[in-house]
Every structure is written in C-alpha cells, then in structure tokens.
PDB file of N, CA and C in Angstrom:
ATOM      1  N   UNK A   1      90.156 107.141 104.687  1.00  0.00           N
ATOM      2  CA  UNK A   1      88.952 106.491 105.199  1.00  0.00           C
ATOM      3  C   UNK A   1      87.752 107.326 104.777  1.00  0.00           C
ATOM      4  N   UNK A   2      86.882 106.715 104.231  1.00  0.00           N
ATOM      5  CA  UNK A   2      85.718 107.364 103.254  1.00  0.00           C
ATOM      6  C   UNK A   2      85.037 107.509 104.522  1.00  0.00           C
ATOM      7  N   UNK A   3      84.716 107.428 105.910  1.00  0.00           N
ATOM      8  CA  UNK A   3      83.996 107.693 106.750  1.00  0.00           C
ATOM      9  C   UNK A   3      84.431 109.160 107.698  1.00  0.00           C
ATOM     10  N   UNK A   4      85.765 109.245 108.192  1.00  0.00           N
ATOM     11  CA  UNK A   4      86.453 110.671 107.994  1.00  0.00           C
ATOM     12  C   UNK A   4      86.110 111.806 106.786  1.00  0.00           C
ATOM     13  N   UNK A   5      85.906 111.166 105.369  1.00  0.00           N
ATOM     14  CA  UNK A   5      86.340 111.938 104.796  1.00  0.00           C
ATOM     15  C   UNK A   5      84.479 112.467 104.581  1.00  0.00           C
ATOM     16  N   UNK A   6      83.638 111.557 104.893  1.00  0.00           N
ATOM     17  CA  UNK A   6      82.491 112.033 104.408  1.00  0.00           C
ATOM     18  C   UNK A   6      81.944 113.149 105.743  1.00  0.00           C
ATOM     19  N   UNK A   7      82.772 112.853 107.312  1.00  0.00           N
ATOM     20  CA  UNK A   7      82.257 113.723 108.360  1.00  0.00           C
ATOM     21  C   UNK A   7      82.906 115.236 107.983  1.00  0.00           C
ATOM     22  N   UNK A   8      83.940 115.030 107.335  1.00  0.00           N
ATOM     23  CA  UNK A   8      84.265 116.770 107.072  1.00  0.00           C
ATOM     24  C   UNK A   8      83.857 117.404 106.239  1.00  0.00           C
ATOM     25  N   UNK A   9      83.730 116.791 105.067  1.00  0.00           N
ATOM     26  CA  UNK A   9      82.922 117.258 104.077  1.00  0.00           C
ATOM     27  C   UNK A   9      81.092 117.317 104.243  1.00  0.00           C
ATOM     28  N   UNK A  10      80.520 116.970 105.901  1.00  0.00           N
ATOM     29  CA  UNK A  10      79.620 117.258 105.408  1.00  0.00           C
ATOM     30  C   UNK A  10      79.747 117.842 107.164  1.00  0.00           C
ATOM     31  N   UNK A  11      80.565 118.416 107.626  1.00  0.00           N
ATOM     32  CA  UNK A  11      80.410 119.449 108.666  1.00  0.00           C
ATOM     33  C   UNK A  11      79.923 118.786 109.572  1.00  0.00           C
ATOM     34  N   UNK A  12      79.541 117.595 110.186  1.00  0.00           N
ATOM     35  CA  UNK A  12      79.178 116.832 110.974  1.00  0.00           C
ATOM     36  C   UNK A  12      79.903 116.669 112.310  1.00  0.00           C
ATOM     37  N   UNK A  13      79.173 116.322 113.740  1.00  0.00           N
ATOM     38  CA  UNK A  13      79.959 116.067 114.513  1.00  0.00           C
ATOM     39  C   UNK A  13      80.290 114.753 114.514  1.00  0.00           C
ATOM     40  N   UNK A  14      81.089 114.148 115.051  1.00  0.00           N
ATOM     41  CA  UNK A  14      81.826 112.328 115.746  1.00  0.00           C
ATOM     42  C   UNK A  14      80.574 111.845 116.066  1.00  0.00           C
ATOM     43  N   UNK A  15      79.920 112.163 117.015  1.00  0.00           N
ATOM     44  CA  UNK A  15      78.866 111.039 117.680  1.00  0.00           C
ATOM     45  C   UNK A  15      77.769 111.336 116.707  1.00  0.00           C
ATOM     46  N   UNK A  16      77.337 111.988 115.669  1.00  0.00           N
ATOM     47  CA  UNK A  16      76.533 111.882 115.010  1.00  0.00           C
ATOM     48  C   UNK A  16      76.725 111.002 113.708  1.00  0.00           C
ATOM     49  N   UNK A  17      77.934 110.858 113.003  1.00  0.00           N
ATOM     50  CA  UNK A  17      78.327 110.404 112.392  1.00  0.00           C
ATOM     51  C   UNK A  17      78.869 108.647 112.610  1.00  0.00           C
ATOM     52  N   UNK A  18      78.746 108.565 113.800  1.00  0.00           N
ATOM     53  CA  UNK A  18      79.307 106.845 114.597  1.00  0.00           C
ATOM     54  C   UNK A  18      78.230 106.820 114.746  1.00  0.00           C
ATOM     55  N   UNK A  19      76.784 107.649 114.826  1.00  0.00           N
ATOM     56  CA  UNK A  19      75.890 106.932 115.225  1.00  0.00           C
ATOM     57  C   UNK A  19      74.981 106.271 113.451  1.00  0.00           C
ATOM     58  N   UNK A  20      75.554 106.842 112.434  1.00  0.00           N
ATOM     59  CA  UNK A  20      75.216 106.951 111.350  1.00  0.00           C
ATOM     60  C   UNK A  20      75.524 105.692 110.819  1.00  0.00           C
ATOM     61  N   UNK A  21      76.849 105.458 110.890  1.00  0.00           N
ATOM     62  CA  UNK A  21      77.650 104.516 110.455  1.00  0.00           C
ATOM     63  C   UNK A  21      77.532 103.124 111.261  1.00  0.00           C
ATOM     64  N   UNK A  22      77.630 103.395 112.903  1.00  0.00           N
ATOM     65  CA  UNK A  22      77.148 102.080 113.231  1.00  0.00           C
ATOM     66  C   UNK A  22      78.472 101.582 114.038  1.00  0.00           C
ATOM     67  N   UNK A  23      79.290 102.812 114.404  1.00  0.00           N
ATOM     68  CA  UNK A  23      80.648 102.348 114.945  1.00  0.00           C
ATOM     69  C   UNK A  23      80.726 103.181 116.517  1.00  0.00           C
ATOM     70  N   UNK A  24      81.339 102.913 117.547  1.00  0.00           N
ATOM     71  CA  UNK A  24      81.544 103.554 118.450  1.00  0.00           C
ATOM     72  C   UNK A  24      82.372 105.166 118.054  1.00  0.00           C
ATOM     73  N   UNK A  25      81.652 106.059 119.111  1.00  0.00           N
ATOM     74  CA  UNK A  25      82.846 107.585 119.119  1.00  0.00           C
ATOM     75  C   UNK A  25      84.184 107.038 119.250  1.00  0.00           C
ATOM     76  N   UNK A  26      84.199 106.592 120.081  1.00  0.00           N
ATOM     77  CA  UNK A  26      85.866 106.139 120.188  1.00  0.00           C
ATOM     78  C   UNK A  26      86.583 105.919 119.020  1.00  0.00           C
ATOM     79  N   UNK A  27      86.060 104.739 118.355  1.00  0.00           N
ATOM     80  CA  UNK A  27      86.314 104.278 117.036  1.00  0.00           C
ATOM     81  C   UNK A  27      86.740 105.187 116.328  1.00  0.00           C
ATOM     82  N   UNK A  28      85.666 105.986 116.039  1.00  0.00           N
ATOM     83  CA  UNK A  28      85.646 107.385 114.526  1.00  0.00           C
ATOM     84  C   UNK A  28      86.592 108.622 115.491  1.00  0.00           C
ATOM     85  N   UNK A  29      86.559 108.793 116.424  1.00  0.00           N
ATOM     86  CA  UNK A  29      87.811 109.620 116.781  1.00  0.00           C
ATOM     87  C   UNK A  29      89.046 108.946 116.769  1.00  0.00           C
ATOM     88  N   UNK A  30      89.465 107.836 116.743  1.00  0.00           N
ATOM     89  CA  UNK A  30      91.000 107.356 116.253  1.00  0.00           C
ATOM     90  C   UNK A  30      91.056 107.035 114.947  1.00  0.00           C
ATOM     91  N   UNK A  31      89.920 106.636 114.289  1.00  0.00           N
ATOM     92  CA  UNK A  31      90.371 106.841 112.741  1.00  0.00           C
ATOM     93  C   UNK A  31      90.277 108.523 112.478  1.00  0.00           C
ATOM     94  N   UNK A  32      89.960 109.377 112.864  1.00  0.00           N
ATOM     95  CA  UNK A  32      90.270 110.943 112.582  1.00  0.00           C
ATOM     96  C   UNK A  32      91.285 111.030 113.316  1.00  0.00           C
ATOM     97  N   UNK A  33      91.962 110.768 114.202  1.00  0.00           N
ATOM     98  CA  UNK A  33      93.531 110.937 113.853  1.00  0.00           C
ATOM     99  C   UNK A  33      94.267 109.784 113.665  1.00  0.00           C
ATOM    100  N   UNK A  34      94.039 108.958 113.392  1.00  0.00           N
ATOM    101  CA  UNK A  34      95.011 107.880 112.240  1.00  0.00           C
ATOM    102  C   UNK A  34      95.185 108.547 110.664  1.00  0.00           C
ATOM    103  N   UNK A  35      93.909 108.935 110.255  1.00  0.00           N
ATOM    104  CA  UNK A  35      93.653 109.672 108.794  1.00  0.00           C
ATOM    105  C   UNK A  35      93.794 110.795 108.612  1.00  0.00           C
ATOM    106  N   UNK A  36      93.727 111.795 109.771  1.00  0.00           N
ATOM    107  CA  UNK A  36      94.006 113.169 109.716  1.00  0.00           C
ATOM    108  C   UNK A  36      92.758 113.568 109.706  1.00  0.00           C
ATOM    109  N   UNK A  37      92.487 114.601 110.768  1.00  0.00           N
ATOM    110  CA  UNK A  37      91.089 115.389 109.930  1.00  0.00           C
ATOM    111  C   UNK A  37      91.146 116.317 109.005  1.00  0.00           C
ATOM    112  N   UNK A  38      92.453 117.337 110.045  1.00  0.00           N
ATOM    113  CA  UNK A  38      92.304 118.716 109.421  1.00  0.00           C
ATOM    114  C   UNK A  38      94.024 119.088 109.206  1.00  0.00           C
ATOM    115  N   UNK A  39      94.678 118.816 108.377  1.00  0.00           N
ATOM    116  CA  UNK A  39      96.376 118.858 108.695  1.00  0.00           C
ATOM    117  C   UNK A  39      96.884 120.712 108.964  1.00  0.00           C
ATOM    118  N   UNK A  40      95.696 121.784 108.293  1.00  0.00           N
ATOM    119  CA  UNK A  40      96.642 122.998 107.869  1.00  0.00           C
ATOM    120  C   UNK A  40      96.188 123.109 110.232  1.00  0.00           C
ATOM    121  N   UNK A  41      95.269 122.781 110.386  1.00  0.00           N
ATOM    122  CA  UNK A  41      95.194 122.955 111.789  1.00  0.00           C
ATOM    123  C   UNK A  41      96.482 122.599 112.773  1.00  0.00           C
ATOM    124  N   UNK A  42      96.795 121.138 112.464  1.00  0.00           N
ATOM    125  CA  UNK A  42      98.035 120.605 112.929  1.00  0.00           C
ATOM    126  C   UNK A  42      99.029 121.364 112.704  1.00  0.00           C
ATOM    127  N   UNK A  43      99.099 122.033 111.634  1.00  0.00           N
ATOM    128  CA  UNK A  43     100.467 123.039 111.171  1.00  0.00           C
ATOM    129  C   UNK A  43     100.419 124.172 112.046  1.00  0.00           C
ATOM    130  N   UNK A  44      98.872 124.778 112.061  1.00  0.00           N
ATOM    131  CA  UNK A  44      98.847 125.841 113.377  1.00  0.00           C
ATOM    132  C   UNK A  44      99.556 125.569 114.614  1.00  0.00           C
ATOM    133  N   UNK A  45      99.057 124.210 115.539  1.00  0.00           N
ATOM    134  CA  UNK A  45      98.833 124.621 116.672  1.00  0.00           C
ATOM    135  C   UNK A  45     100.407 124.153 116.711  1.00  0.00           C
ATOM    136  N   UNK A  46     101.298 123.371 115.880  1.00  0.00           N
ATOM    137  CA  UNK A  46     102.742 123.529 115.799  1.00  0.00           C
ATOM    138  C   UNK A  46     103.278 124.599 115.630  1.00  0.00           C
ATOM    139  N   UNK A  47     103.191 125.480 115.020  1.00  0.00           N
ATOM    140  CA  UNK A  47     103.504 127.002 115.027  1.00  0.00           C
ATOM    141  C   UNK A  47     103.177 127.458 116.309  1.00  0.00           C
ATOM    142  N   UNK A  48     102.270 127.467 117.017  1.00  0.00           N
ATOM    143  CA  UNK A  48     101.679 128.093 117.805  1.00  0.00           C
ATOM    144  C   UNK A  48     102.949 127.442 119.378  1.00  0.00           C
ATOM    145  N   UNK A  49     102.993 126.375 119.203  1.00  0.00           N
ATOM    146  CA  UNK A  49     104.044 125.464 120.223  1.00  0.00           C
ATOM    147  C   UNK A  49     105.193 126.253 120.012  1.00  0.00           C
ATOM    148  N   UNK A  50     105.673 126.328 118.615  1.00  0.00           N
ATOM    149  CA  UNK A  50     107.152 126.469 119.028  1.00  0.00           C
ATOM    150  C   UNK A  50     107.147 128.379 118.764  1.00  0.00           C
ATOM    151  N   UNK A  51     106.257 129.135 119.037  1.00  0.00           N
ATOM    152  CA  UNK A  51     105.978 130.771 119.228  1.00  0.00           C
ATOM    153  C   UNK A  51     105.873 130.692 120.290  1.00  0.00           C
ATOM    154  N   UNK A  52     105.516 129.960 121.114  1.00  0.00           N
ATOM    155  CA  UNK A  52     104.914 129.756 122.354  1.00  0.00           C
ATOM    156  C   UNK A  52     106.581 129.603 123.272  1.00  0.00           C
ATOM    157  N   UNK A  53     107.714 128.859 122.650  1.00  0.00           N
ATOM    158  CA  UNK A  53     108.683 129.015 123.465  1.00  0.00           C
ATOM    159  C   UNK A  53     109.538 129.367 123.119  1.00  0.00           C
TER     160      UNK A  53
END
C-alpha cells in the first residue's frame, strides 16, 4: 500500500498522514498492519516473547 509505504519513508505519524490522505486513523492503522510497517521490529518483540519465557 503506497500510503503505508509513503508514512515510513517520510517519518510521519498515522493521524497526520489520514489527515493527508483523507482516510480515518483507524483506517491507516489497519492497513499498517495488514501491510506491515516495520517487520525487523516484529522479529524483535518475537525474540523478546520467547527470551521472555
């Protein structure tokens, strides 16, 4: 999704970027995780889960 992909690449927050585009926060936070924002993060906090028990 070219709208995910343009909020990370330009360091932006959600409600600034839904307000840009013309879509609800809600909206642009389930297409950032339908699309992924950040995957090496996801790999962290999975590491971090299973260190954790």
């Amino acid at each position: 999704m070219e709208t995910v992909k343009y909020m990370n690449e330009n360091n932006k927050p959600v409600a600034q970027v839904a307000r840009e585009v013309g879509v609800n926060a809600n909206t642009l936070h389930g297409w950032v995780k339908k699309y992924g924002q950040q995957p090496e993060i996801k790999a962290v906090k999975t590491f971090s889960s299973e260190a954790a028990e």
